[in-house]
Protein backbone atom coordinates (compact mmCIF):
# COMPACT_ATOMS: atom_id res chain seq x y z
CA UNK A 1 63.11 56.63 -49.49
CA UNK A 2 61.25 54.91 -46.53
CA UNK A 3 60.25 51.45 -47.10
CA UNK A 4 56.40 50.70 -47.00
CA UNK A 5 54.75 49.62 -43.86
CA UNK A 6 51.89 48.22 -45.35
CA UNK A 7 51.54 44.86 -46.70
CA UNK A 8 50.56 44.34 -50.74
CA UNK A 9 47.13 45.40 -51.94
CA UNK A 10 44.95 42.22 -50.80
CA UNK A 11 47.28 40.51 -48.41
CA UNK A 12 47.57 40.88 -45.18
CA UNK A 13 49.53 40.95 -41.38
CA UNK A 14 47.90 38.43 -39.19
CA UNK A 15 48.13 39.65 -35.38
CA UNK A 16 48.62 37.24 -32.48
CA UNK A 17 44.84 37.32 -31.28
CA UNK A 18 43.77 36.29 -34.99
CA UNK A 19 46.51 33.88 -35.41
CA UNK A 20 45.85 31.67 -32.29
CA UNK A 21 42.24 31.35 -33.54
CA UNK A 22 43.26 30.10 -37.12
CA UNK A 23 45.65 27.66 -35.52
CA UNK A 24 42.72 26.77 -33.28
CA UNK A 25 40.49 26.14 -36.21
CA UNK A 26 43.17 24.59 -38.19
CA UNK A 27 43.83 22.25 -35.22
CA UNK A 28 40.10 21.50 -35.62
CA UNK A 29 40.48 20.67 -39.15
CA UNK A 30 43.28 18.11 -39.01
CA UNK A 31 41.82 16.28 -35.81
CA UNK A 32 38.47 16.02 -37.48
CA UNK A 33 39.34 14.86 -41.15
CA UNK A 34 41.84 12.74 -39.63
CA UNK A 35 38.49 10.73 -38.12
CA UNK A 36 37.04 10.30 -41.27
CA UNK A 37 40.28 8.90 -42.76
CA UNK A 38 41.56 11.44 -44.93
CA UNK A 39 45.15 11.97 -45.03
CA UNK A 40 46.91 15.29 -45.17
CA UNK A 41 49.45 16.09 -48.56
CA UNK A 42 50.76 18.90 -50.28
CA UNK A 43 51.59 20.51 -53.20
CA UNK A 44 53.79 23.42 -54.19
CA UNK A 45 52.52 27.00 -54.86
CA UNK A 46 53.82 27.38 -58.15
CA UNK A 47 52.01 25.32 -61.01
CA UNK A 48 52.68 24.70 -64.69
CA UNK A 49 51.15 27.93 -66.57
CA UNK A 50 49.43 25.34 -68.92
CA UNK A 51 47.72 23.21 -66.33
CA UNK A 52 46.10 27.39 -64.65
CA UNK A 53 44.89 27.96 -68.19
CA UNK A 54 43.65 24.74 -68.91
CA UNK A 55 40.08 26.14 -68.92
CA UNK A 56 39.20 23.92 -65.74
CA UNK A 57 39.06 27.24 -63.17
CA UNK A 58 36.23 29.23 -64.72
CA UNK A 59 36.63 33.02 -64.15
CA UNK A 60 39.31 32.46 -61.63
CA UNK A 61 41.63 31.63 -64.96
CA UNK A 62 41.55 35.78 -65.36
CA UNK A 63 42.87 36.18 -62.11
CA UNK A 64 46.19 34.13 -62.06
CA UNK A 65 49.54 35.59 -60.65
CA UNK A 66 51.82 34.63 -63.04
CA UNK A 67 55.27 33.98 -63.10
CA UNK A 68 57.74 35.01 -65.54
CA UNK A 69 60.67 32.81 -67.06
CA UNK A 70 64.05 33.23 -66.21
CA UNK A 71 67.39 34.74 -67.20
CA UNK A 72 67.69 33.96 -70.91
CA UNK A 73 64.57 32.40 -71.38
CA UNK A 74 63.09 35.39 -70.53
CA UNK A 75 64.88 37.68 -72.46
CA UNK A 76 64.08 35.21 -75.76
CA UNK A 77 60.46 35.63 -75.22
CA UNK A 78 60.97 39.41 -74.84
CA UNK A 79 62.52 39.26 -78.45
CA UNK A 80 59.96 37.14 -79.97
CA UNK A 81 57.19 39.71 -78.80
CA UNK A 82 54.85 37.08 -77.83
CA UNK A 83 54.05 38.51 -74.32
CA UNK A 84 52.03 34.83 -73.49
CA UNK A 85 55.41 33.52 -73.90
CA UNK A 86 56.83 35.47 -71.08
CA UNK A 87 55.50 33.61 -68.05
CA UNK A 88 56.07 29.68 -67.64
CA UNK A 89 54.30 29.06 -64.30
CA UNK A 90 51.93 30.63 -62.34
CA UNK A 91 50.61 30.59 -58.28
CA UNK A 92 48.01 28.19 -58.10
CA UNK A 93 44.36 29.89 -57.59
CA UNK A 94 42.70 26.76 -55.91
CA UNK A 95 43.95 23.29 -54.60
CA UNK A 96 41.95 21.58 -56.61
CA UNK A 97 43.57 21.33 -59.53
CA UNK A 98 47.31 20.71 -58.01
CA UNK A 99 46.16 17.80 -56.50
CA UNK A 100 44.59 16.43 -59.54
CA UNK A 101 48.34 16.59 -61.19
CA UNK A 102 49.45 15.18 -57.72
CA UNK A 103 47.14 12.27 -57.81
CA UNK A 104 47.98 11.92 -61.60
CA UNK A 105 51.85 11.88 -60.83
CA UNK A 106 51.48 9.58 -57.83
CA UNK A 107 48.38 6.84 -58.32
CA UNK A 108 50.46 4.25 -57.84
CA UNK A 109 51.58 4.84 -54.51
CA UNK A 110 48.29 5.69 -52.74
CA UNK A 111 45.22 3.57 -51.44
CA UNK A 112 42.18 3.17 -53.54
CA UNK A 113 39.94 5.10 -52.48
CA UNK A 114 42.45 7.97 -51.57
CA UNK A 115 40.73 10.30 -49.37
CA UNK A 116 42.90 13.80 -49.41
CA UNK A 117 43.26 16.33 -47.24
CA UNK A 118 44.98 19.83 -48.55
CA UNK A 119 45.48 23.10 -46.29
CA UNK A 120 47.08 25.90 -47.89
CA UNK A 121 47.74 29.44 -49.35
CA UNK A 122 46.23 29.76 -52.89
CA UNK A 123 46.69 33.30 -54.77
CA UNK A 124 43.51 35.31 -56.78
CA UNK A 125 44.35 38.74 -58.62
CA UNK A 126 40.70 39.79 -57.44
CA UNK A 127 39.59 43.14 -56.09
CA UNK A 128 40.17 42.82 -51.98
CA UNK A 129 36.79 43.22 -49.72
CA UNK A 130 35.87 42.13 -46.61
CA UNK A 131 36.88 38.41 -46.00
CA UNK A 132 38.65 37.69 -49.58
CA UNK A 133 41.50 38.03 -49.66
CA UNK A 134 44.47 38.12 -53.04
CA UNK A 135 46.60 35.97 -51.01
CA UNK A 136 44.21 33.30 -48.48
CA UNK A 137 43.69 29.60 -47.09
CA UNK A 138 41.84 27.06 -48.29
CA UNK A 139 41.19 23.85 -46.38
CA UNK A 140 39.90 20.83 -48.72
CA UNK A 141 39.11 17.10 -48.56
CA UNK A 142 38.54 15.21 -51.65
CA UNK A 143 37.75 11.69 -52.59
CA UNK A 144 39.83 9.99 -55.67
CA UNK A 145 38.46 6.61 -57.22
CA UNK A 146 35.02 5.93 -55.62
CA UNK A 147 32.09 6.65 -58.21
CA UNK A 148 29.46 6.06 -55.36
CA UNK A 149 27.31 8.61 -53.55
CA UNK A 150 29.24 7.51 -50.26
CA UNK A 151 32.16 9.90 -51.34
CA UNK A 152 29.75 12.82 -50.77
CA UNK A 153 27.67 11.63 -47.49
CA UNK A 154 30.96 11.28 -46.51
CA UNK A 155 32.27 14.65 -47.53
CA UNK A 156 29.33 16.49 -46.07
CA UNK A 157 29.36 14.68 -42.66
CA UNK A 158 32.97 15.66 -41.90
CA UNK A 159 32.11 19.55 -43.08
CA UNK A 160 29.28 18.89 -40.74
CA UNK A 161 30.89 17.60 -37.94
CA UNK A 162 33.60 20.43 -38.18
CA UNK A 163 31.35 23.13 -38.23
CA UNK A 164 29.32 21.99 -35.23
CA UNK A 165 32.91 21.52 -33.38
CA UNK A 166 33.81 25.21 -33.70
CA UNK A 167 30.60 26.77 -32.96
CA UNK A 168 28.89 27.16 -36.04
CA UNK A 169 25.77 25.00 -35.93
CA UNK A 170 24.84 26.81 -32.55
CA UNK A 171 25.88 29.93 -33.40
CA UNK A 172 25.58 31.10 -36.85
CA UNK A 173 23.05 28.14 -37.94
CA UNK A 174 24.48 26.98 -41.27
CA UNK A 175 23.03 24.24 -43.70
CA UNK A 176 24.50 22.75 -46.64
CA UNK A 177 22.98 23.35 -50.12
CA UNK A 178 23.00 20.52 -52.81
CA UNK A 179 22.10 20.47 -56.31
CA UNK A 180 23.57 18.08 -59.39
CA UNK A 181 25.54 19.45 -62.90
CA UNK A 182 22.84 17.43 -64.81
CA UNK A 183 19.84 18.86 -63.17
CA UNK A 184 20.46 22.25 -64.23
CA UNK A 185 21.00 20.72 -67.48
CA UNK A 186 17.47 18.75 -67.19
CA UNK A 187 16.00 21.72 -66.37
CA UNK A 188 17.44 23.67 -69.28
CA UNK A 189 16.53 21.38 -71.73
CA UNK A 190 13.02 21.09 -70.24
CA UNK A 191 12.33 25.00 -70.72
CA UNK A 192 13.72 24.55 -73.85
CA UNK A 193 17.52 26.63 -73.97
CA UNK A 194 19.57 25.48 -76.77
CA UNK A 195 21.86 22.10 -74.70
CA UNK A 196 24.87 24.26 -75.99
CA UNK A 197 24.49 27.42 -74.32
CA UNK A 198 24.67 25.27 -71.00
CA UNK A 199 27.05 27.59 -69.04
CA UNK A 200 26.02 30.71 -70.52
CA UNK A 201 22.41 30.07 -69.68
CA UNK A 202 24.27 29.14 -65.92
CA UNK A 203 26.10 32.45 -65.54
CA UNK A 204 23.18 34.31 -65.68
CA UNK A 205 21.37 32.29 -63.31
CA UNK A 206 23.86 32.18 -61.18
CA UNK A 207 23.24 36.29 -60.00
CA UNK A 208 20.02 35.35 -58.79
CA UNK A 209 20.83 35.93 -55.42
CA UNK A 210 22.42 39.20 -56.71
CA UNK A 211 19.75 40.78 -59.28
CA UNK A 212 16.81 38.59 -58.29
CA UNK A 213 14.50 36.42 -60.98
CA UNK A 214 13.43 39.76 -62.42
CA UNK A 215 17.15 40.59 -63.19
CA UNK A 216 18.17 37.24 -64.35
CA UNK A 217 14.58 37.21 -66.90
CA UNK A 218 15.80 40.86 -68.12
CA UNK A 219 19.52 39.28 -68.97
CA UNK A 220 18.52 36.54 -70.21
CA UNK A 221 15.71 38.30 -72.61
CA UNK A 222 19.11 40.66 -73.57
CA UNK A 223 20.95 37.66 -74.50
CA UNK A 224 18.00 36.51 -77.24
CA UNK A 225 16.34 33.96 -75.39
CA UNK A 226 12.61 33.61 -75.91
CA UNK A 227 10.62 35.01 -73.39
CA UNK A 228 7.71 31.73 -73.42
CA UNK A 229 11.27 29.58 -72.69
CA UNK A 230 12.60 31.80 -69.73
CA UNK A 231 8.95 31.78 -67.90
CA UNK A 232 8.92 28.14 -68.19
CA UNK A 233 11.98 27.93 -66.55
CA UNK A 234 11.12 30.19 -63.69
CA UNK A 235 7.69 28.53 -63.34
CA UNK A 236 9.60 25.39 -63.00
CA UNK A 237 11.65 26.47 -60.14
CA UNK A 238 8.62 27.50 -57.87
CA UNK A 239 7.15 24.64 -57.76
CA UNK A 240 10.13 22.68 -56.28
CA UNK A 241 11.13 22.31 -53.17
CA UNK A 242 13.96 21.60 -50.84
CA UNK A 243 13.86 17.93 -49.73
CA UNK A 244 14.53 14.51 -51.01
CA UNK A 245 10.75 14.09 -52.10
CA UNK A 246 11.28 16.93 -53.62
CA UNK A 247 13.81 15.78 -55.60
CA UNK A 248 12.34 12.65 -56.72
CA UNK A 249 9.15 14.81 -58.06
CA UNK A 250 11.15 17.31 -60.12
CA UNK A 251 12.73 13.58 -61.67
CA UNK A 252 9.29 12.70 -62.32
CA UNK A 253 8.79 16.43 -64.32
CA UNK A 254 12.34 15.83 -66.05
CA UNK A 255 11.82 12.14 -66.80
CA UNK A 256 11.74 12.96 -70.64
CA UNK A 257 15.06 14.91 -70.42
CA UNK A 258 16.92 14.20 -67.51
CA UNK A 259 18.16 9.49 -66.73
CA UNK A 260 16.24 9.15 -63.26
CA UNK A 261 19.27 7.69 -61.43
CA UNK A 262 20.68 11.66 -61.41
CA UNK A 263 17.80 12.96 -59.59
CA UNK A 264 17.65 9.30 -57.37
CA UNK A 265 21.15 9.54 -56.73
CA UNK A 266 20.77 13.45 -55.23
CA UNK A 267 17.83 12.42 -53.55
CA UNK A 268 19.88 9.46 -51.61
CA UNK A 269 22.16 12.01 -50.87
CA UNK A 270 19.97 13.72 -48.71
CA UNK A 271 18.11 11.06 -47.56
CA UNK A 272 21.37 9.03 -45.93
CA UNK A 273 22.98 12.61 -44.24
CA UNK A 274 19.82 13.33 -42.87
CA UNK A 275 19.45 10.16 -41.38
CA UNK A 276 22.57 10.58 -39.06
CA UNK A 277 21.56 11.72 -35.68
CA UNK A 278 24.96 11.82 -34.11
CA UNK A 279 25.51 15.24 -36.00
CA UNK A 280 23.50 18.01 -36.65
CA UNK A 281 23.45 18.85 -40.18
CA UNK A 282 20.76 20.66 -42.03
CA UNK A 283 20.63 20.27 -45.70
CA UNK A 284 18.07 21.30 -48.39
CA UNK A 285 18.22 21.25 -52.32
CA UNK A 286 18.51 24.21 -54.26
CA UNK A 287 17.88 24.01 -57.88
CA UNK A 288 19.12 27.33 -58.84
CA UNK A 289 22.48 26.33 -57.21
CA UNK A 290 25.26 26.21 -60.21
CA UNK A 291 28.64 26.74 -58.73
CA UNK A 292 30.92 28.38 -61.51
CA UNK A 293 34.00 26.05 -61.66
CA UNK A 294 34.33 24.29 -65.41
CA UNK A 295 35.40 21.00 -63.80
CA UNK A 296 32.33 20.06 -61.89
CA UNK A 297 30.11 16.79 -63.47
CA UNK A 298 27.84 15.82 -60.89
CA UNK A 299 26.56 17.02 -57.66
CA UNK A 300 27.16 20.02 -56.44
CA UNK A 301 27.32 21.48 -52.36
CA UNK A 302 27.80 24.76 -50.98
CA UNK A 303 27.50 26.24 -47.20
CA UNK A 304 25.85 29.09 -46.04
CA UNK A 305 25.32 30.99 -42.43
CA UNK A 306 22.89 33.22 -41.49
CA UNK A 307 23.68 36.34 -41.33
CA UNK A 308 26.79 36.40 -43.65
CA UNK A 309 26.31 37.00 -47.55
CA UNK A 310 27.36 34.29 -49.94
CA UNK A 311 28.91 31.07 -49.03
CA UNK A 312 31.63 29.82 -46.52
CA UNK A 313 32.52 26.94 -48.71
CA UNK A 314 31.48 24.08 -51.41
CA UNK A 315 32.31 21.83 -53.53
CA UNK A 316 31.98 19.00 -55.73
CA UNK A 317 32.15 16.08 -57.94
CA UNK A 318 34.65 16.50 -60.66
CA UNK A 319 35.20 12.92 -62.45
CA UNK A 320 37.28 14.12 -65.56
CA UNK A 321 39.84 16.54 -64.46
CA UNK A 322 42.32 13.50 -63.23
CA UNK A 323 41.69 12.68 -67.25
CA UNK A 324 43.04 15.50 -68.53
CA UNK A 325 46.06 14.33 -66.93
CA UNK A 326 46.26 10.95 -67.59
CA UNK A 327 43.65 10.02 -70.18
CA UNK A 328 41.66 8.16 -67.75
CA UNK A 329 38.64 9.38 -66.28
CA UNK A 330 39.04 8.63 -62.19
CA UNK A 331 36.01 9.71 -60.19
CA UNK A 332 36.52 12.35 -57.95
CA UNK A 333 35.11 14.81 -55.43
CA UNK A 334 36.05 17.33 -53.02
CA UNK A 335 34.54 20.19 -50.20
CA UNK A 336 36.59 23.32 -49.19
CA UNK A 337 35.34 25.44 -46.36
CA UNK A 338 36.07 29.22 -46.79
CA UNK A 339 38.47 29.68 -44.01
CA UNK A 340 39.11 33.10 -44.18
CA UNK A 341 35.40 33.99 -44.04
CA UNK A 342 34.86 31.58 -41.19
CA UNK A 343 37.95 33.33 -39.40
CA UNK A 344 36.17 36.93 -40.45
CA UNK A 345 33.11 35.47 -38.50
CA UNK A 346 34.30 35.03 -35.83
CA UNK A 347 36.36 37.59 -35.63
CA UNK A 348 33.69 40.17 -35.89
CA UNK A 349 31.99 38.17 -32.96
CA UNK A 350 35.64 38.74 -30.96
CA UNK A 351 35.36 34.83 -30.24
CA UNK A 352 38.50 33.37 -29.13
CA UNK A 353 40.26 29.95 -29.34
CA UNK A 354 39.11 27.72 -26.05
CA UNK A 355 42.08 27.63 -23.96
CA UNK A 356 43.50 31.07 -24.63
CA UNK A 357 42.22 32.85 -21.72
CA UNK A 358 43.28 32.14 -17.75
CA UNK A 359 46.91 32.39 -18.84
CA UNK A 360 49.38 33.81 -16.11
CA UNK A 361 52.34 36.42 -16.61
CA UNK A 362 55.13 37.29 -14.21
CA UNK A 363 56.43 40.37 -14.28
CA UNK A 364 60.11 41.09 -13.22
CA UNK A 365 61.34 44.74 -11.72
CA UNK A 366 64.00 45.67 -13.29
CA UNK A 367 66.01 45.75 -10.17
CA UNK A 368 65.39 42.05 -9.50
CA UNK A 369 68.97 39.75 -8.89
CA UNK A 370 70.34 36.72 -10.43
CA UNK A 371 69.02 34.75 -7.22
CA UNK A 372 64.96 36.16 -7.66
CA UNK A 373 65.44 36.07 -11.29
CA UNK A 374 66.36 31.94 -10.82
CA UNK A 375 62.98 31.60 -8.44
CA UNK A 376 60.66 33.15 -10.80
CA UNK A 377 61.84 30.97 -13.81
CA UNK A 378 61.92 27.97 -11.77
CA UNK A 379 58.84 28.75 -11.02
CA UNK A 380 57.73 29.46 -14.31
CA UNK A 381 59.19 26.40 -15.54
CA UNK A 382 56.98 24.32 -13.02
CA UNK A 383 53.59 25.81 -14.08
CA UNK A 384 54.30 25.04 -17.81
CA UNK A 385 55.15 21.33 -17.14
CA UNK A 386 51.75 21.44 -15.21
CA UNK A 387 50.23 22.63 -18.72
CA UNK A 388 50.02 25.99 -17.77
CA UNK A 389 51.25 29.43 -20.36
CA UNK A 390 53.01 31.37 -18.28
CA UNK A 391 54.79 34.51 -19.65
CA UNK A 392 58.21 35.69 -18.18
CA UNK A 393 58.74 39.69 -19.00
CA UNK A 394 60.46 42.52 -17.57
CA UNK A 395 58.19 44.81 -16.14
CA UNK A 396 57.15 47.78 -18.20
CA UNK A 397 57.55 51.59 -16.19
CA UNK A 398 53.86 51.92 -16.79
CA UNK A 399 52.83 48.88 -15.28
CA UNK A 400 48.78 49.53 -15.05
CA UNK A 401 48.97 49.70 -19.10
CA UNK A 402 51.60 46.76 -19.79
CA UNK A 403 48.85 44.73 -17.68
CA UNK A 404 46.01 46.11 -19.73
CA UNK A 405 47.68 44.90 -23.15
CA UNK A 406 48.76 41.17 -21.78
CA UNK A 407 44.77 41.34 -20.05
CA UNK A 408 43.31 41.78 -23.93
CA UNK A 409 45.69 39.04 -25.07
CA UNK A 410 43.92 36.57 -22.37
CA UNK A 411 46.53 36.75 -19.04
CA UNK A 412 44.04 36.81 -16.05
CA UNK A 413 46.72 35.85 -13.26
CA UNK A 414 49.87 38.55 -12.92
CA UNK A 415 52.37 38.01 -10.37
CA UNK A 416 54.80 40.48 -9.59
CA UNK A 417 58.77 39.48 -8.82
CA UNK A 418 60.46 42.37 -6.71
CA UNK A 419 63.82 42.87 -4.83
CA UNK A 420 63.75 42.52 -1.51
């Protein structure tokens, strides 16, 4: 039988065009973070199966590749029949929670603050569509040990200043979306849902964007909630809106439900990034922003482009998950850009990686001699100390469409080696 050609459901062959733009971008990433201080680690693939089902990932706990035990511990759990027993580690779904063990295992050897950087592949059994991927990148910075809002003006001016570097505040004009954990619960308790049907109340407004205020009303009428309760909620919502005054108002509203350092915390936030004029960032609050990951405590971020649907990143604060390690609560807070939907962007807009066009090939007859053959890579050799990318290949019998191929790839200068 033939072997298959295609890669695995949801993963996926990465051509050369592609891949010099995700180096470019990743390039990008590590020069920039590296500015703000953030140091790069990383952490293995594979993760303990109880720290995945620790009930810390939200719905991405449903979607772990798991990884079965070994020789006879496997066969053991086959004989007990407990078919939970059969797997003892899993690939990690996010790099969140891997470097919350990491910190955890290695505290004492890092700076206080510790400002993290993580790049690599994480692993989702999720149905494939256009820029998600089973198998995919993620690119995150976090903050461990500073309770202050600094960690996130920080966190949102190096997004920002990334984003701008690779095109995207020109181009696709993003902004960055903030909202805070208690807020929504302010809110809730405001309108009047019961304090312990928190997330539940949250998934449902959290397909908004999806089914509209209409749809969300309907579910939540489905689910039993009182119909005087869900318009007070919705009333609530449009009358806020999206800046730091804004903020401070709806603290006023929730001042019976909601300590007013939450909403003046937020409202700082906003205030300090938007008073940086060295970067362009554009930032708004959006109460109806909830984020679906169990871990988060506190504010809340997310970025969005125009003209793409859903997010190309976010993030968090997330002050007990190093606990569940250690039995300490550290403060903690991290971003992730969606780098495979930022690649898909500009992909689709066939951009390409400054630097990867004016590169030169020679092309070699097939006749050429030992002595022309030494010219051409001495010269060859000279041009690339110079900084140039010069490509040494035989030349193809159909010249015209070997030129045409190395042309799309970005070679603008061909010179041609013959025998005299």
């Amino acid at each position: 039988m033939a072997l298959k050609k295609k890669p695995v459901t949801g993963m996926k062959d990465i051509l050369p065009g592609e891949m010099e733009l995700r180096q470019y971008v990743l390039s990008e990433i590590r020069k920039t973070y590296r500015e703000f201080g953030f140091t790069e680690i990383e952490t293995p693939v594979v993760e303990h199966i109880e720290n995945l089902l620790s009930k810390q990932g939200g719905d991405n706990e449903k979607l772990i590749f798991k990884v079965m035990k070994r020789g006879d511990k496997l066969d053991s759990a086959f004989q007990s029949g407990d078919l939970d027993a059969l797997a003892d580690s899993g690939l990690r779904y996010d790099l969140t929670l891997p470097l919350s063990r990491f910190y955890s295992e290695n505290q004492a050897q890092l700076p206080n603050p510790f400002k993290a950087l993580q790049i690599g592949p994480v692993f989702r059994a999720d149905r494939p569509q256009k820029g998600r991927f089973r198998e995919f990148v993620q690119c995150d910075i976090d903050i461990f040990g500073d309770g202050s809002n600094v960690s996130e003006i920080e966190l949102i001016l190096a997004i920002s200043t990334l984003l701008n570097r690779i095109g995207f505040g020109e181009k696709y004009h993003f902004r960055i979306v903030i909202n805070d954990r208690e807020i929504l619960r302010g809110m809730q308790a405001y309108a009047g849902f019961p304090e312990a049907d928190f997330e539940k109340v949250c998934i449902s407004l959290d397909k908004a964007d999806k089914i509209g205020n209409e749809g969300v009303k309907e579910e939540l009428l489905s689910l039993g909630y009182d119909e005087a309760v869900i318009d007070r909620y919705q009333n609530l919502l449009n009358t806020i809106g999206t800046t730091a005054a804004d903020i401070r108002r709806l603290g006023e509203t929730l001042k019976d439900v909601l300590p007013e350092k939450v909403t003046e915390n937020l409202a700082s936030i906003v205030d300090a990034v938007a008073g940086v004029k060295s970067v362009s960032v554009n930032i708004d609050f959006d109460p109806t922003l909830v984020r679906g990951m169990g871990y988060y405590t506190g504010p809340i971020f997310e970025i969005r482009a125009d003209g793409f649907s859903g997010s190309i990143g976010g993030g968090g604060r997330y002050d007990k998950m190093v606990g569940r390690f250690t039995g300490q609560d550290t403060p903690a807070v991290g971003f992730s850009i969606g780098f495979e939907r930022i690649i898909t962007i500009m992909m689709d807009a066939e951009e390409k990686a400054p630097g990867s066009n004016g590169k030169i090939a020679f092309l070699l007859d097939k006749n050429l001699d030992r002595e022309k053959t030494a010219v051409a890579l001495n010269e060859a050799m000279e041009l690339r100390q110079k900084g140039n990318v010069v490509l040494v290949s035989r030349m193809n019998k159909n010249k015209k469409f070997q030129k045409e191929q190395l042309s799309a790839d970005g070679y603008t200068e061909f010179k041609e080696f013959y025998q005299d």
